[in-house]
Protein backbone atom coordinates (compact mmCIF):
# COMPACT_ATOMS: atom_id res chain seq x y z
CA UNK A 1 7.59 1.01 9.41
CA UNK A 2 9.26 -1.20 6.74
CA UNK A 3 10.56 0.58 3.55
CA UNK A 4 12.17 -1.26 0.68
CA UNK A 5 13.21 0.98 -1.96
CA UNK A 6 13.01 -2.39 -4.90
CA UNK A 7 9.73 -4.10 -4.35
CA UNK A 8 10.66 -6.20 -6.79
CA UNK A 9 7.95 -9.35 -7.76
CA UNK A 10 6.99 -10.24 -4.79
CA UNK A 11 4.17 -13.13 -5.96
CA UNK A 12 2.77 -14.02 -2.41
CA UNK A 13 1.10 -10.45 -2.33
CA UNK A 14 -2.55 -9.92 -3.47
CA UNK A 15 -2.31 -5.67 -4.23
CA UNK A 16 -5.10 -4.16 -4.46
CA UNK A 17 -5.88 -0.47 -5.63
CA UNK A 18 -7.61 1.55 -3.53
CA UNK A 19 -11.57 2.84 -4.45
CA UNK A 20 -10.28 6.81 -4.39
CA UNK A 21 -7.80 5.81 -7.01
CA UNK A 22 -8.42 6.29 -10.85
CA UNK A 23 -6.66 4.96 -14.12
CA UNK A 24 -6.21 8.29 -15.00
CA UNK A 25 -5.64 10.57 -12.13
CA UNK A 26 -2.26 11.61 -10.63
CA UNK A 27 -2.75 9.59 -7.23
CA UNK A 28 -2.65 5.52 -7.15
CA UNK A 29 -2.08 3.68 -4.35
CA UNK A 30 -2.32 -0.26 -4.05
CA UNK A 31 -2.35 -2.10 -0.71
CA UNK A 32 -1.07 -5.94 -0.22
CA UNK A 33 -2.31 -7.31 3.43
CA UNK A 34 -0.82 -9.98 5.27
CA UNK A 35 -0.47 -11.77 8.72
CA UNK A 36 2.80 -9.63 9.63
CA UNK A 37 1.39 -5.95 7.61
CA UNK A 38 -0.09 -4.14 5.07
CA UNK A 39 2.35 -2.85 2.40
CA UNK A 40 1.79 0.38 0.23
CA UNK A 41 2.91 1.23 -3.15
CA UNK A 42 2.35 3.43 -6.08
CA UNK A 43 0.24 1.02 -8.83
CA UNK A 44 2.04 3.60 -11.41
CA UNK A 45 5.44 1.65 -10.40
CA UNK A 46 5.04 -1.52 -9.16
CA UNK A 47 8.41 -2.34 -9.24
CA UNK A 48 9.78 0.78 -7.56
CA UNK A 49 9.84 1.72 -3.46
CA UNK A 50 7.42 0.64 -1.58
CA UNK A 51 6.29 0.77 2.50
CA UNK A 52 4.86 -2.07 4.87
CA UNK A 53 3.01 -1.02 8.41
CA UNK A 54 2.39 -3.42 11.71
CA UNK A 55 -1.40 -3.68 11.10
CA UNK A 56 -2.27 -1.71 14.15
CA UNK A 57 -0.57 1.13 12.99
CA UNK A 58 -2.68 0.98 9.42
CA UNK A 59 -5.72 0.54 11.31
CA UNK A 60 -5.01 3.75 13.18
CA UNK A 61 -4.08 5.46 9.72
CA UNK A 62 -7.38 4.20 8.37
CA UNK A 63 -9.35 5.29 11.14
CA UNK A 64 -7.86 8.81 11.38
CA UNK A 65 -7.78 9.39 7.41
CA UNK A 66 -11.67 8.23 7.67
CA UNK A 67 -12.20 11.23 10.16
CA UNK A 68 -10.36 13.94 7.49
């Protein structure tokens, strides 16, 4: 696991927010895919910390959160 604590404006990533997330509820994650992982960040502060996963590794998060 990657973790940057500036994400700064990074313009080559395409976030997108995930479908459990609301405009006005407490919990908003975005997602950003590419080649090398996916990164994760709170939409609430874009600019703030963020994390990046090898792409196996999310699909084994996905798989197991899908089973909670």
């Amino acid at each position: 696991m990657n973790l940057k604590s500036d994400a700064g404006n990074d313009p080559t990533l395409k976030w997108r927010k995930s479908s459990y997330s609301s405009n006005d509820g407490p919990d908003c994650v975005e997602v950003a895919a590419t080649v090398a992982a996916v990164h994760v960040r709170d939409s609430k502060n874009a600019a703030g910390p963020r994390f990046a996963v090898a792409g196996p590794a999310w699909a084994e998060f996905v798989a197991y959160a899908a089973r909670r």
